[in-house]
C-alpha atoms as a PDB file:
ATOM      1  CA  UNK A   1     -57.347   5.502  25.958  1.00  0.00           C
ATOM      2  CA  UNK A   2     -54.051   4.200  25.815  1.00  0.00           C
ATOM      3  CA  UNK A   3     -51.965   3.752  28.981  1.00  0.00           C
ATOM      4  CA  UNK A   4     -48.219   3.719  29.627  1.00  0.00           C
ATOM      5  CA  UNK A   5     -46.653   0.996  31.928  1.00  0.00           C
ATOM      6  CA  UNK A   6     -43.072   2.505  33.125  1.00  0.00           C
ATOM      7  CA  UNK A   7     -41.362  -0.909  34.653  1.00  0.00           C
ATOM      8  CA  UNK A   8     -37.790  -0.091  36.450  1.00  0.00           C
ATOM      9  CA  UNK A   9     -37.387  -3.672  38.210  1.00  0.00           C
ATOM     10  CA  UNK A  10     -37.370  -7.308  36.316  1.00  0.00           C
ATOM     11  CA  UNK A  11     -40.405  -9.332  36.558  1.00  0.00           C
ATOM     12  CA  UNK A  12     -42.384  -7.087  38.589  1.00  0.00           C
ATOM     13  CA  UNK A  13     -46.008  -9.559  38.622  1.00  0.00           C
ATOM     14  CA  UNK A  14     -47.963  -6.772  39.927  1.00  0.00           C
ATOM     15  CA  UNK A  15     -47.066  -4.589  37.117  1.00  0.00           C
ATOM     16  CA  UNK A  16     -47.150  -7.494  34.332  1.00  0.00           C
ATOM     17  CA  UNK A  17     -50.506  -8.556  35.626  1.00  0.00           C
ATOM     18  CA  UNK A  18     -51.992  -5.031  36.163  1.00  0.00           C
ATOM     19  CA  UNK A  19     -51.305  -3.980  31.904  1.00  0.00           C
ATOM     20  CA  UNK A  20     -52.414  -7.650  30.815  1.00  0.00           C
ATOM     21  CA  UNK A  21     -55.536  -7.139  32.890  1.00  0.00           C
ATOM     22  CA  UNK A  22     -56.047  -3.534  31.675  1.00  0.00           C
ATOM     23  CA  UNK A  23     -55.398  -4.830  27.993  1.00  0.00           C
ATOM     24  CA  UNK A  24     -58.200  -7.594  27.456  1.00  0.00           C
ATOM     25  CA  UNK A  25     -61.089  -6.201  29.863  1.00  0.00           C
ATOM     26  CA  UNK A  26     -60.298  -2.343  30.943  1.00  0.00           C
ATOM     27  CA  UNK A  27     -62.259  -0.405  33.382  1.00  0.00           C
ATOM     28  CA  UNK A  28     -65.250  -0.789  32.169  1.00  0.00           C
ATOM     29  CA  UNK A  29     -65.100  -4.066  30.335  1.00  0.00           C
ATOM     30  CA  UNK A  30     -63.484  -2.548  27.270  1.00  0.00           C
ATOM     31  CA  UNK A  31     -59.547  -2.902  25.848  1.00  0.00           C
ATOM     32  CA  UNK A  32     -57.784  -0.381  26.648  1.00  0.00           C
ATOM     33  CA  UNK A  33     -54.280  -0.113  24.389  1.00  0.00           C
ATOM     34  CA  UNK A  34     -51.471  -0.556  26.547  1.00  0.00           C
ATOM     35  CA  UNK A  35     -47.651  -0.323  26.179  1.00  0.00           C
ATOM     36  CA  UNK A  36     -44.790  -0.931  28.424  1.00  0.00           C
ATOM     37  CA  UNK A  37     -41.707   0.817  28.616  1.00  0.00           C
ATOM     38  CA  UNK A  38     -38.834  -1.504  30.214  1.00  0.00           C
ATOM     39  CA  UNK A  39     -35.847   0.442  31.531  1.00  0.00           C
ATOM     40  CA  UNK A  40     -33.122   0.005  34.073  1.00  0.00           C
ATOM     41  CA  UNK A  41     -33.044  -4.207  35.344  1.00  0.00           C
ATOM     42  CA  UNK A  42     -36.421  -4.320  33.590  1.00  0.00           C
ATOM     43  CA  UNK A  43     -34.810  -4.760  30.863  1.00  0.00           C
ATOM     44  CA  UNK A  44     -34.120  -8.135  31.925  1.00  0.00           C
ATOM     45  CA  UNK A  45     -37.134  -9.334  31.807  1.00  0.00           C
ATOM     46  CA  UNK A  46     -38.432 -12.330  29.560  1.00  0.00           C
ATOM     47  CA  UNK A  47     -40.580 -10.934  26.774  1.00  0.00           C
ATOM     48  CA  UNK A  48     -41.998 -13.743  26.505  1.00  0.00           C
ATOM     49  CA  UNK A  49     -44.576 -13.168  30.086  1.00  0.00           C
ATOM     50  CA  UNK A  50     -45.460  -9.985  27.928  1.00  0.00           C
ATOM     51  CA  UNK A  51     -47.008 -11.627  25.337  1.00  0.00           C
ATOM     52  CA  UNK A  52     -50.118  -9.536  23.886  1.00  0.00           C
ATOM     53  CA  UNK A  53     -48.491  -5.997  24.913  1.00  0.00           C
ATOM     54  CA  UNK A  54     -46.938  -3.783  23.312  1.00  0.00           C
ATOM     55  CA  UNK A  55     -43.537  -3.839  24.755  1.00  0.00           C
ATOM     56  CA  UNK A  56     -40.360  -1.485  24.167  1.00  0.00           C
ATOM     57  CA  UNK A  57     -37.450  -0.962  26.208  1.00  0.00           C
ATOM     58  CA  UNK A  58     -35.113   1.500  26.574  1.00  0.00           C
ATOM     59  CA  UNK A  59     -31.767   1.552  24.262  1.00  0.00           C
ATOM     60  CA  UNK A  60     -29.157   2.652  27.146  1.00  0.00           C
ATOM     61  CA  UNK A  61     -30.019   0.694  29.687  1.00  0.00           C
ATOM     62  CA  UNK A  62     -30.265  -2.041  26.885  1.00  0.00           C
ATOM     63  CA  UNK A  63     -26.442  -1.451  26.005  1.00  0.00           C
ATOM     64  CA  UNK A  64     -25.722  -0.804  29.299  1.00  0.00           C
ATOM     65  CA  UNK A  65     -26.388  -4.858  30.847  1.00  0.00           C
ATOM     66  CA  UNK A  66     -25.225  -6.073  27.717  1.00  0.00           C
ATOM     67  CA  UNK A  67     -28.468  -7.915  26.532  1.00  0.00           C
ATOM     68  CA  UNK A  68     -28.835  -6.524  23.127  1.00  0.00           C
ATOM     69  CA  UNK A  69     -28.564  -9.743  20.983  1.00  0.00           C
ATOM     70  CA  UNK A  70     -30.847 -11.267  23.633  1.00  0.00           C
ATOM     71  CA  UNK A  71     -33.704  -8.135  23.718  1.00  0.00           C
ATOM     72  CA  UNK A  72     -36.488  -8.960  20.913  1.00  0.00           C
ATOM     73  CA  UNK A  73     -38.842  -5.826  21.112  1.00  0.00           C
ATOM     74  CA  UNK A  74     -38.329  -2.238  20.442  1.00  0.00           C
ATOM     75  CA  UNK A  75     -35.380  -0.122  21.474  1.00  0.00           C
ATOM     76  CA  UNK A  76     -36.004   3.544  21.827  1.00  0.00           C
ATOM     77  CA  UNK A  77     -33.705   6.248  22.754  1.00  0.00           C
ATOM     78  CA  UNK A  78     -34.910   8.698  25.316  1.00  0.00           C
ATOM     79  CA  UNK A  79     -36.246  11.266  22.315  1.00  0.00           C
ATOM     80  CA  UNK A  80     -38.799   7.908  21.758  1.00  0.00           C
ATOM     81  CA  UNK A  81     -39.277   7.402  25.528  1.00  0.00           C
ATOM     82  CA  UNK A  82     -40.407  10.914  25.302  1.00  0.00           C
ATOM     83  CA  UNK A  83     -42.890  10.515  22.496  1.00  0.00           C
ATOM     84  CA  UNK A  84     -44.147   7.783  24.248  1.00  0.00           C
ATOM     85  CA  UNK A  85     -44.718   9.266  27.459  1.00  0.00           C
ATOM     86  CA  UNK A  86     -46.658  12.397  25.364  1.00  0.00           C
ATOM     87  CA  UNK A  87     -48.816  10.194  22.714  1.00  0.00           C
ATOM     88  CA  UNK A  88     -50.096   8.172  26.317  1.00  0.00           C
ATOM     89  CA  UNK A  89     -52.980   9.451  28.021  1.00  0.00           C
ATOM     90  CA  UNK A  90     -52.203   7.988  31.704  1.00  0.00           C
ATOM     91  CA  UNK A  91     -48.671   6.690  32.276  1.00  0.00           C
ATOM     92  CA  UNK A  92     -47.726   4.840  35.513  1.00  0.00           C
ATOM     93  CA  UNK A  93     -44.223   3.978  36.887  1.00  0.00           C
ATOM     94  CA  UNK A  94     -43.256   0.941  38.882  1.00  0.00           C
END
């Protein structure tokens, strides 16, 4: 099952902790493949407390606080948000 972490805020714990947790034991013991989609001042985040995810973030919002040289996973436009959203079988915003 893969599962779809939407993050809008930078360094939201319970949302970091929540995919980590979902990622090495699941819900019933088992890994569950989990992304995260970073967008508006989630983008901001350090990358480096999502170590073991899969991370992206999204391109605009990106561009739009400037942090492209410092952003070191993914960028998708929204077309790849999109796809993202449809390929995930659960997908929860924070």
């Amino acid at each position: 099952m893969k599962i779809l972490h939407i993050i809008r805020d930078k360094g939201h714990e319970l949302a970091i902790s929540t995919a980590l947790a979902q990622a090495t034991l699941g819900g019933q013991g088992i890994a569950q493949e989990v992304a995260i989609l970073l967008i508006h001042d989630a983008v901001l985040t350090n990358s480096d407390t999502l170590k073991g995810l899969k991370v992206f973030a999204l391109k605009d919002d990106v561009e739009a606080r400037g942090v492209g040289a410092r952003c070191n996973v993914p960028l998708l436009d929204y077309k790849g948000m999109l796809g993202l959203v449809f390929e995930s079988y659960r997908v929860i915003t924070w």
